[in-house]
PDB file of N, CA and C in Angstrom:
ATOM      1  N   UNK A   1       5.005  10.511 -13.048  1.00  0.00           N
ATOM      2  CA  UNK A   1       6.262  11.110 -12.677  1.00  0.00           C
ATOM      3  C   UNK A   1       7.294  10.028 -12.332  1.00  0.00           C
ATOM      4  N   UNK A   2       6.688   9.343 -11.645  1.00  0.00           N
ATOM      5  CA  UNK A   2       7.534   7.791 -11.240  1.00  0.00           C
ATOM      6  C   UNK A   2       8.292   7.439 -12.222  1.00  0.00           C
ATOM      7  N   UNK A   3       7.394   6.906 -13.501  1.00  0.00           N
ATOM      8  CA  UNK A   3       7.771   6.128 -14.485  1.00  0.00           C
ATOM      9  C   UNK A   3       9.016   7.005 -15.437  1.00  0.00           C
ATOM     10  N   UNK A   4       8.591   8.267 -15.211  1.00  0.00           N
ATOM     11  CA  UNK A   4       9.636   8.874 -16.457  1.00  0.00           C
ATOM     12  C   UNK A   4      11.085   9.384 -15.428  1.00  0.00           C
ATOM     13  N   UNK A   5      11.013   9.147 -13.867  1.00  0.00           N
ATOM     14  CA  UNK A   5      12.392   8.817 -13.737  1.00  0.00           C
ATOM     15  C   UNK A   5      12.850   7.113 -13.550  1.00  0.00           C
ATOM     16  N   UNK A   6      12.071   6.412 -14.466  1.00  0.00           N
ATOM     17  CA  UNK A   6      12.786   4.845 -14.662  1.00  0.00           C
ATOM     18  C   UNK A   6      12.037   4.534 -13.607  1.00  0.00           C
ATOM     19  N   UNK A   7      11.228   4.404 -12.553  1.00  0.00           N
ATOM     20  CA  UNK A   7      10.782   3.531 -11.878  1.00  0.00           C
ATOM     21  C   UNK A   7       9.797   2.639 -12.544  1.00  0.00           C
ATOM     22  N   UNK A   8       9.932   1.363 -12.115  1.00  0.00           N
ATOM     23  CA  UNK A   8       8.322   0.500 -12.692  1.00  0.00           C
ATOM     24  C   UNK A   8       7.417   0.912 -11.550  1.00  0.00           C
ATOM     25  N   UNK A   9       6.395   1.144 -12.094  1.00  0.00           N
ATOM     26  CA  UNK A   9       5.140   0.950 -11.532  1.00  0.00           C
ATOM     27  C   UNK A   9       3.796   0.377 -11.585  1.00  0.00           C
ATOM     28  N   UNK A  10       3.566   0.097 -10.204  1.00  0.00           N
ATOM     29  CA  UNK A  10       2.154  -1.352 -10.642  1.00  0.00           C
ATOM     30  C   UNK A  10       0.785  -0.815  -9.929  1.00  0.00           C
ATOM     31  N   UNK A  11       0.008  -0.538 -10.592  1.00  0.00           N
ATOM     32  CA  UNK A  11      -1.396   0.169 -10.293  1.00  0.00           C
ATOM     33  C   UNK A  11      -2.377  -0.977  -9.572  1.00  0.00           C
ATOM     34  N   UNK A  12      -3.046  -0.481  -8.531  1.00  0.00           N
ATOM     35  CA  UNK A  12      -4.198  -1.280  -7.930  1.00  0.00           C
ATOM     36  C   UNK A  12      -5.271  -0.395  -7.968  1.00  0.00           C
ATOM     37  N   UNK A  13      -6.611  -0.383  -7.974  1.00  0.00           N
ATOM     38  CA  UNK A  13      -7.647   0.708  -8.253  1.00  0.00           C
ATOM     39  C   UNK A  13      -8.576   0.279  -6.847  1.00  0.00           C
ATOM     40  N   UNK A  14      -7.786  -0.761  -6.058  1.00  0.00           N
ATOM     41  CA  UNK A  14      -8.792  -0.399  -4.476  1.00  0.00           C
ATOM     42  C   UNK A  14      -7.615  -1.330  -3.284  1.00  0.00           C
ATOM     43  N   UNK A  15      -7.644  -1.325  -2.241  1.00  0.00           N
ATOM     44  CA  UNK A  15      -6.912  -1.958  -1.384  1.00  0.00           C
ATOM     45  C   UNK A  15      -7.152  -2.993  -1.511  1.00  0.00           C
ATOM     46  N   UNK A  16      -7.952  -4.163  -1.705  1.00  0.00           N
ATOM     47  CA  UNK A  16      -7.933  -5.373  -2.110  1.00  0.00           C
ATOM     48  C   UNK A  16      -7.168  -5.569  -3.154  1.00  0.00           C
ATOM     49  N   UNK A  17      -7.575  -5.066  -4.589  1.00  0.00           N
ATOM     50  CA  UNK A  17      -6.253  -5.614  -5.575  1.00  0.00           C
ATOM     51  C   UNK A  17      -4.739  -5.284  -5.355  1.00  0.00           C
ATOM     52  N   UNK A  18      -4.720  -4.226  -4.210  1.00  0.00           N
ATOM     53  CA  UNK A  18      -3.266  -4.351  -4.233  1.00  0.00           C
ATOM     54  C   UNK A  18      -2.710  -4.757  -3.211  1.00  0.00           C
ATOM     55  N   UNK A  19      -3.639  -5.628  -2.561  1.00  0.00           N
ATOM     56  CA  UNK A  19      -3.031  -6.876  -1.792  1.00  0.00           C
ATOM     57  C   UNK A  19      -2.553  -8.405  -2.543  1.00  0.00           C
ATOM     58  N   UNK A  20      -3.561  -7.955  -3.309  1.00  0.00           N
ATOM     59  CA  UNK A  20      -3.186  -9.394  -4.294  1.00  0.00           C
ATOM     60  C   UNK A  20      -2.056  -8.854  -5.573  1.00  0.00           C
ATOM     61  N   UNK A  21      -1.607  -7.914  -5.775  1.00  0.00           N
ATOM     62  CA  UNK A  21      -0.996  -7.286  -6.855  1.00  0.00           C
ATOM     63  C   UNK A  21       0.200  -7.351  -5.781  1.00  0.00           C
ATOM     64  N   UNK A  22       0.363  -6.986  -4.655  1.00  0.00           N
ATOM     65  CA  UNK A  22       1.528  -7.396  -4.154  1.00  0.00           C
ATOM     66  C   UNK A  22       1.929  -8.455  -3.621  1.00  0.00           C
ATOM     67  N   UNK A  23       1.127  -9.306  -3.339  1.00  0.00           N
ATOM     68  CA  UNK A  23       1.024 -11.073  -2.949  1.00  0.00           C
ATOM     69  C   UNK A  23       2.075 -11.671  -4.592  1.00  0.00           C
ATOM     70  N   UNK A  24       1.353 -10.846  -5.442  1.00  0.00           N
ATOM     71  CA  UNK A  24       2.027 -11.569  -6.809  1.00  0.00           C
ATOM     72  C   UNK A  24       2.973 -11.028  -7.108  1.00  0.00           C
ATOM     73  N   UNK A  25       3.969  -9.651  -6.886  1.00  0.00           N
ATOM     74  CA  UNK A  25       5.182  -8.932  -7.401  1.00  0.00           C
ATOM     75  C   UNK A  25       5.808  -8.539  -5.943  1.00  0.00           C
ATOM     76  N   UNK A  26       5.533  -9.123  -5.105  1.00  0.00           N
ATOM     77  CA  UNK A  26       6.588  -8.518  -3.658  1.00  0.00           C
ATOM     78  C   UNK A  26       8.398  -9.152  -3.543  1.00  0.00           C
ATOM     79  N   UNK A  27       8.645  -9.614  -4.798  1.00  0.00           N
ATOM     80  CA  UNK A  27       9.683  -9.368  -4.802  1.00  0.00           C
ATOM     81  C   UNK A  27      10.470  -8.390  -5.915  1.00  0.00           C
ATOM     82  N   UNK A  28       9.663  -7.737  -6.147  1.00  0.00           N
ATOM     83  CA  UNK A  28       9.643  -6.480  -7.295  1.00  0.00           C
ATOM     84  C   UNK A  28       9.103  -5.244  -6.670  1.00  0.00           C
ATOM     85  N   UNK A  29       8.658  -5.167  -5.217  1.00  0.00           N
ATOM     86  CA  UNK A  29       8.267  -3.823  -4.720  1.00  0.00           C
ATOM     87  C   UNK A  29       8.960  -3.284  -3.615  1.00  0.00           C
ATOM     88  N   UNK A  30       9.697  -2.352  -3.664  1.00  0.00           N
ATOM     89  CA  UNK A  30      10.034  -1.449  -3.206  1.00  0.00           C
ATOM     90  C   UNK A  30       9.656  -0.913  -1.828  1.00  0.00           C
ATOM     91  N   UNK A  31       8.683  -0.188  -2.606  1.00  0.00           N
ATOM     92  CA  UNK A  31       7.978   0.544  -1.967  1.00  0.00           C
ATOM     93  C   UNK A  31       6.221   0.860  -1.784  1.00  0.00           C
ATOM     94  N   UNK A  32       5.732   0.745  -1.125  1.00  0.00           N
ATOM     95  CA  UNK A  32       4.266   0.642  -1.358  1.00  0.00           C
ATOM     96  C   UNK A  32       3.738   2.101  -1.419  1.00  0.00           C
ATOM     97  N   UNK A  33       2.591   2.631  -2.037  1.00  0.00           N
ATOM     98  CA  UNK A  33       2.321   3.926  -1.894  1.00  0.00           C
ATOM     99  C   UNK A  33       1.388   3.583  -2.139  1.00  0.00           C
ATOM    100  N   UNK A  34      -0.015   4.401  -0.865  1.00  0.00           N
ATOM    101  CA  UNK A  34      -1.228   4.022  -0.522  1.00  0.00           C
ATOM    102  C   UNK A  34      -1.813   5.376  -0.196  1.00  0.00           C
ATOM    103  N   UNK A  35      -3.508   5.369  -0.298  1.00  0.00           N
ATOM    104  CA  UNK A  35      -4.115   6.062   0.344  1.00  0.00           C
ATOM    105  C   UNK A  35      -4.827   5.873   1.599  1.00  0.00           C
ATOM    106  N   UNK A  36      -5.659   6.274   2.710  1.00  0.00           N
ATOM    107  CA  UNK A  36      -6.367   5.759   4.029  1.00  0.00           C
ATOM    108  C   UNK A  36      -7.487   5.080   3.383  1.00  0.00           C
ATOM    109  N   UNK A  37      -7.962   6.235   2.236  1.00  0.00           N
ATOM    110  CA  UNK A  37      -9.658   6.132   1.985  1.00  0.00           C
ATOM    111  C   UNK A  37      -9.459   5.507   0.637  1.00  0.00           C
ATOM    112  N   UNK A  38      -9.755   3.837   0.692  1.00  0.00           N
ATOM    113  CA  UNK A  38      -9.346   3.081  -0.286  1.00  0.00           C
ATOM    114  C   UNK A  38     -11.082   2.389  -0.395  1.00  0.00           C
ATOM    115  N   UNK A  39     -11.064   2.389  -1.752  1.00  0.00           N
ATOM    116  CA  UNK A  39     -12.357   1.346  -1.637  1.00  0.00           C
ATOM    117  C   UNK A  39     -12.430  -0.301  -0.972  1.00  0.00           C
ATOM    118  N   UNK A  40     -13.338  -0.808  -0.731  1.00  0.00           N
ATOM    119  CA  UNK A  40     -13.250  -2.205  -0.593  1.00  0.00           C
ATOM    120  C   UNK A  40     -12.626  -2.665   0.142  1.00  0.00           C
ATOM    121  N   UNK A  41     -11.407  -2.143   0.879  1.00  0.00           N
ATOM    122  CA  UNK A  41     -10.485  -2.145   1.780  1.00  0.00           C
ATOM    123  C   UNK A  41      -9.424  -0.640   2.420  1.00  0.00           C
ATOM    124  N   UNK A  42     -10.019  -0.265   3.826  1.00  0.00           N
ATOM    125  CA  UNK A  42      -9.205   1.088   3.685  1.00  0.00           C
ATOM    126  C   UNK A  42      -7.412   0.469   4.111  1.00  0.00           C
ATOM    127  N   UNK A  43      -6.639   1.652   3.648  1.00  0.00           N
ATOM    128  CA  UNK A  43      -5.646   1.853   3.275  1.00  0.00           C
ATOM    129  C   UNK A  43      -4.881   1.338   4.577  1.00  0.00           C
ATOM    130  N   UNK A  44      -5.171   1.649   5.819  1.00  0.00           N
ATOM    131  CA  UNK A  44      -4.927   1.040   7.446  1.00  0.00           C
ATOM    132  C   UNK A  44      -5.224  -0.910   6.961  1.00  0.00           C
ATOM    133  N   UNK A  45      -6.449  -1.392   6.546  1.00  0.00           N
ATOM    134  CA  UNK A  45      -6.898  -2.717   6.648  1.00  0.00           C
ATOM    135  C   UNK A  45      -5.254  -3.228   5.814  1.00  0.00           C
ATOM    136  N   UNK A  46      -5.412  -2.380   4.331  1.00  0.00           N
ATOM    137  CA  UNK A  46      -4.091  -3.042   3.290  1.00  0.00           C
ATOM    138  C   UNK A  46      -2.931  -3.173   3.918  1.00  0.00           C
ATOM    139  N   UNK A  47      -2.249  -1.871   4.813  1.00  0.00           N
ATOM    140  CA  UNK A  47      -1.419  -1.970   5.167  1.00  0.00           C
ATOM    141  C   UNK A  47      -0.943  -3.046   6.279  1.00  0.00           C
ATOM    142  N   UNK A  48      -1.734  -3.666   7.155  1.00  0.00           N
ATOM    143  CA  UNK A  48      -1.856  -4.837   8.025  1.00  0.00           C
ATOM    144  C   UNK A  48      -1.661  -5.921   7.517  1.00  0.00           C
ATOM    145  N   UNK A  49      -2.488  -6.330   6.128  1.00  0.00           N
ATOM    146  CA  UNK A  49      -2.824  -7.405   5.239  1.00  0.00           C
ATOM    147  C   UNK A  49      -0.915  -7.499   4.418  1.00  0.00           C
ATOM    148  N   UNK A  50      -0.224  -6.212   3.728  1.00  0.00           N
ATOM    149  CA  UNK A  50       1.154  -5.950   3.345  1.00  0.00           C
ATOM    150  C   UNK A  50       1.798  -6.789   4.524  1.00  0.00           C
ATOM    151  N   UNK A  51       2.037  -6.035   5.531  1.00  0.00           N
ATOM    152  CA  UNK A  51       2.815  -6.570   6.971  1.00  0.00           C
ATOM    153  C   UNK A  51       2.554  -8.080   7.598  1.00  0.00           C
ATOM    154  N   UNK A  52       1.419  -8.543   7.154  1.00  0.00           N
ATOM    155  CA  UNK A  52       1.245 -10.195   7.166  1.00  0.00           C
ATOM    156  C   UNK A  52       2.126 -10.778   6.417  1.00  0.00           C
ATOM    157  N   UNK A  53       2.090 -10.544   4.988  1.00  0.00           N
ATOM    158  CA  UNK A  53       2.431 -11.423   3.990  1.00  0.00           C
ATOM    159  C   UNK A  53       4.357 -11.015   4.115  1.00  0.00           C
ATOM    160  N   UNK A  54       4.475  -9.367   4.585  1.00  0.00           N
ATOM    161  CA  UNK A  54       5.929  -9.785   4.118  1.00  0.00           C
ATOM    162  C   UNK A  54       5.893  -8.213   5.366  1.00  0.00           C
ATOM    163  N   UNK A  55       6.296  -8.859   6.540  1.00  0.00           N
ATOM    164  CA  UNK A  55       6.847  -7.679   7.709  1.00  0.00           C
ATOM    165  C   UNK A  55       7.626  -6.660   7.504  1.00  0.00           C
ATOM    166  N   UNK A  56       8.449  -6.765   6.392  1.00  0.00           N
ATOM    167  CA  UNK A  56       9.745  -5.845   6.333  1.00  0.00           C
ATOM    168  C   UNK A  56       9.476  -4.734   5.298  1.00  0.00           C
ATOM    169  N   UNK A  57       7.708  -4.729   4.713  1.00  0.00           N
ATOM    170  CA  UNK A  57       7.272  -3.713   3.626  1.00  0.00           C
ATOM    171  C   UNK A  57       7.534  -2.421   3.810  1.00  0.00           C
ATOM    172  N   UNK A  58       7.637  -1.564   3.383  1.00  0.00           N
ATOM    173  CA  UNK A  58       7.880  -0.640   3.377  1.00  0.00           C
ATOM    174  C   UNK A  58       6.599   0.611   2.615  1.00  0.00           C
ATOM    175  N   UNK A  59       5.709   0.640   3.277  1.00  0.00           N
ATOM    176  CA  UNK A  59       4.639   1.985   2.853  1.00  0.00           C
ATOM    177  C   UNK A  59       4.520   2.947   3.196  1.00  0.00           C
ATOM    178  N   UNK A  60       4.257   4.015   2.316  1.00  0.00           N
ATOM    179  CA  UNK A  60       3.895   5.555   2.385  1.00  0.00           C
ATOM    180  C   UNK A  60       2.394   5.558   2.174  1.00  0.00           C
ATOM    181  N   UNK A  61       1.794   6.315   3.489  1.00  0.00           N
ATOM    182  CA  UNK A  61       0.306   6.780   3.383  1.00  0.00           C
ATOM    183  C   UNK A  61       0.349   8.409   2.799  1.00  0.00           C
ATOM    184  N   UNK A  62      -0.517   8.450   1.600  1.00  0.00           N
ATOM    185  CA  UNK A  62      -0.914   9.533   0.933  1.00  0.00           C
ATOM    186  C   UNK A  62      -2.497   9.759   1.091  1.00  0.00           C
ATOM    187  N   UNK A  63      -3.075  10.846   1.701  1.00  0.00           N
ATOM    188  CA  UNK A  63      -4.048  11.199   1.965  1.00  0.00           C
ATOM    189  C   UNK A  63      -4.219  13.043   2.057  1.00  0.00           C
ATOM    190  N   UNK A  64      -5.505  12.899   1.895  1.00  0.00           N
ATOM    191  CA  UNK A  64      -6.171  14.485   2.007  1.00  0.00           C
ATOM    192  C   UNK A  64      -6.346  14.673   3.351  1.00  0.00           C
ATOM    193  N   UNK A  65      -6.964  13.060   4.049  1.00  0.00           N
ATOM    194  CA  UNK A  65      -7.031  13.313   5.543  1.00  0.00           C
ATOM    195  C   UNK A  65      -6.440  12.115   6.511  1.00  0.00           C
ATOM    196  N   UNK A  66      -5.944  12.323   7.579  1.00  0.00           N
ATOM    197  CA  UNK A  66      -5.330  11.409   8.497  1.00  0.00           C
ATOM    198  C   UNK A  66      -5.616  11.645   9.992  1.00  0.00           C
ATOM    199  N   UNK A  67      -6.917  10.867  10.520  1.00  0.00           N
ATOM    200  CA  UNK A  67      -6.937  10.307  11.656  1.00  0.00           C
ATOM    201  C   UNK A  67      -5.288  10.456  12.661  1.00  0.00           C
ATOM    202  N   UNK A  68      -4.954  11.660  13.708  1.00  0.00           N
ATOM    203  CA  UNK A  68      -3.784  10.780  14.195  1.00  0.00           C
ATOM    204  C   UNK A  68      -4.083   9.969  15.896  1.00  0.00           C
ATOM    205  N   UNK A  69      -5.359   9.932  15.852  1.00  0.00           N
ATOM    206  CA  UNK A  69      -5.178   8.202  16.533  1.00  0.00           C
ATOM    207  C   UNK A  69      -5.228   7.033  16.093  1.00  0.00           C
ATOM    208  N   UNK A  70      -4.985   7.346  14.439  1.00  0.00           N
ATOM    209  CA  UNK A  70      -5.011   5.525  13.771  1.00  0.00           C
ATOM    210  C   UNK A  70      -3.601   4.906  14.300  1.00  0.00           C
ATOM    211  N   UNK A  71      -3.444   3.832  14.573  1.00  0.00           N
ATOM    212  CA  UNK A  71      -2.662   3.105  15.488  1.00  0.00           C
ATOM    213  C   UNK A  71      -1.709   1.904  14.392  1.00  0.00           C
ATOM    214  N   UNK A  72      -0.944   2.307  13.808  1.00  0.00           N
ATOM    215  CA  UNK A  72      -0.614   1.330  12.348  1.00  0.00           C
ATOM    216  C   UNK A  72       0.427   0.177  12.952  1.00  0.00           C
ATOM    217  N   UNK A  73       0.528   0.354  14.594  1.00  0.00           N
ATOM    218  CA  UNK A  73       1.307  -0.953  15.196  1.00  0.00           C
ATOM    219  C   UNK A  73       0.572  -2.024  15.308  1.00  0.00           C
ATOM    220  N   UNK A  74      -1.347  -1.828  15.655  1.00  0.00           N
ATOM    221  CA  UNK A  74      -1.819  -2.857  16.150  1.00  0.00           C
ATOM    222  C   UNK A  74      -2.504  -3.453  15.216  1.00  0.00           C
TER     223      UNK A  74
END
Protein backbone atom coordinates (compact mmCIF):
# COMPACT_ATOMS: atom_id res chain seq x y z
CA UNK A 1 0.00 0.00 0.00
CA UNK A 2 3.00 2.20 0.92
CA UNK A 3 4.69 1.77 -2.29
CA UNK A 4 1.71 2.46 -4.66
CA UNK A 5 1.21 5.85 -2.87
CA UNK A 6 5.07 6.65 -3.97
CA UNK A 7 6.64 5.82 -0.75
CA UNK A 8 10.08 3.80 -0.88
CA UNK A 9 10.16 1.07 1.17
CA UNK A 10 12.93 -1.07 2.84
CA UNK A 11 12.04 -4.57 4.25
CA UNK A 12 13.90 -6.25 7.30
CA UNK A 13 12.55 -9.94 8.05
CA UNK A 14 13.74 -9.71 11.97
CA UNK A 15 14.85 -6.77 14.33
CA UNK A 16 18.42 -7.34 13.85
CA UNK A 17 18.46 -6.73 10.04
CA UNK A 18 16.65 -3.75 10.48
CA UNK A 19 19.02 -2.37 12.68
CA UNK A 20 21.60 -2.81 10.27
CA UNK A 21 19.21 -1.87 7.24
CA UNK A 22 18.80 1.31 9.07
CA UNK A 23 22.47 1.84 10.28
CA UNK A 24 22.89 1.74 6.29
CA UNK A 25 19.76 4.06 4.86
CA UNK A 26 19.00 6.41 8.03
CA UNK A 27 19.33 9.13 6.01
CA UNK A 28 16.56 7.85 3.71
CA UNK A 29 14.12 6.85 6.64
CA UNK A 30 11.43 8.53 7.63
CA UNK A 31 9.79 6.61 9.47
CA UNK A 32 10.33 3.29 11.14
CA UNK A 33 7.46 0.72 11.28
CA UNK A 34 7.95 -2.23 13.64
CA UNK A 35 6.42 -5.04 15.36
CA UNK A 36 7.01 -6.03 19.54
CA UNK A 37 7.28 -9.78 18.56
CA UNK A 38 10.29 -9.62 16.22
CA UNK A 39 12.57 -12.54 15.77
CA UNK A 40 16.19 -12.45 16.94
CA UNK A 41 15.58 -9.16 18.40
CA UNK A 42 12.12 -7.97 19.93
CA UNK A 43 10.75 -4.88 18.51
CA UNK A 44 11.31 -2.84 22.26
CA UNK A 45 15.37 -4.26 21.99
CA UNK A 46 15.29 -2.55 17.94
CA UNK A 47 13.72 0.32 18.98
CA UNK A 48 16.53 1.25 21.77
CA UNK A 49 19.31 -0.02 19.33
CA UNK A 50 17.23 2.90 16.39
CA UNK A 51 17.45 5.64 19.35
CA UNK A 52 21.28 4.86 19.90
CA UNK A 53 22.37 5.26 16.49
CA UNK A 54 20.14 8.29 15.63
CA UNK A 55 17.81 9.84 18.84
CA UNK A 56 15.53 11.83 16.72
CA UNK A 57 13.95 8.34 14.92
CA UNK A 58 10.82 8.30 14.57
CA UNK A 59 8.82 4.64 15.09
CA UNK A 60 5.46 3.17 14.95
CA UNK A 61 4.85 -0.13 16.99
CA UNK A 62 2.43 -2.48 15.07
CA UNK A 63 1.31 -5.41 17.02
CA UNK A 64 -1.55 -7.97 17.77
CA UNK A 65 -0.35 -7.54 21.37
CA UNK A 66 1.14 -4.74 23.64
CA UNK A 67 2.42 -5.13 27.11
CA UNK A 68 1.33 -1.50 28.62
CA UNK A 69 4.04 -1.68 31.20
CA UNK A 70 6.73 -1.86 28.44
CA UNK A 71 8.65 1.28 29.34
CA UNK A 72 10.12 2.60 25.69
CA UNK A 73 11.95 5.64 27.79
CA UNK A 74 14.35 3.32 29.57
Amino acid sequence: MLVSKGYKVLIAHDGAEAVAVYKKHKEEIALVLTDLDLPLMTGLEEYKKLKEIDPSAKVIFISGFFDPDVNLNS
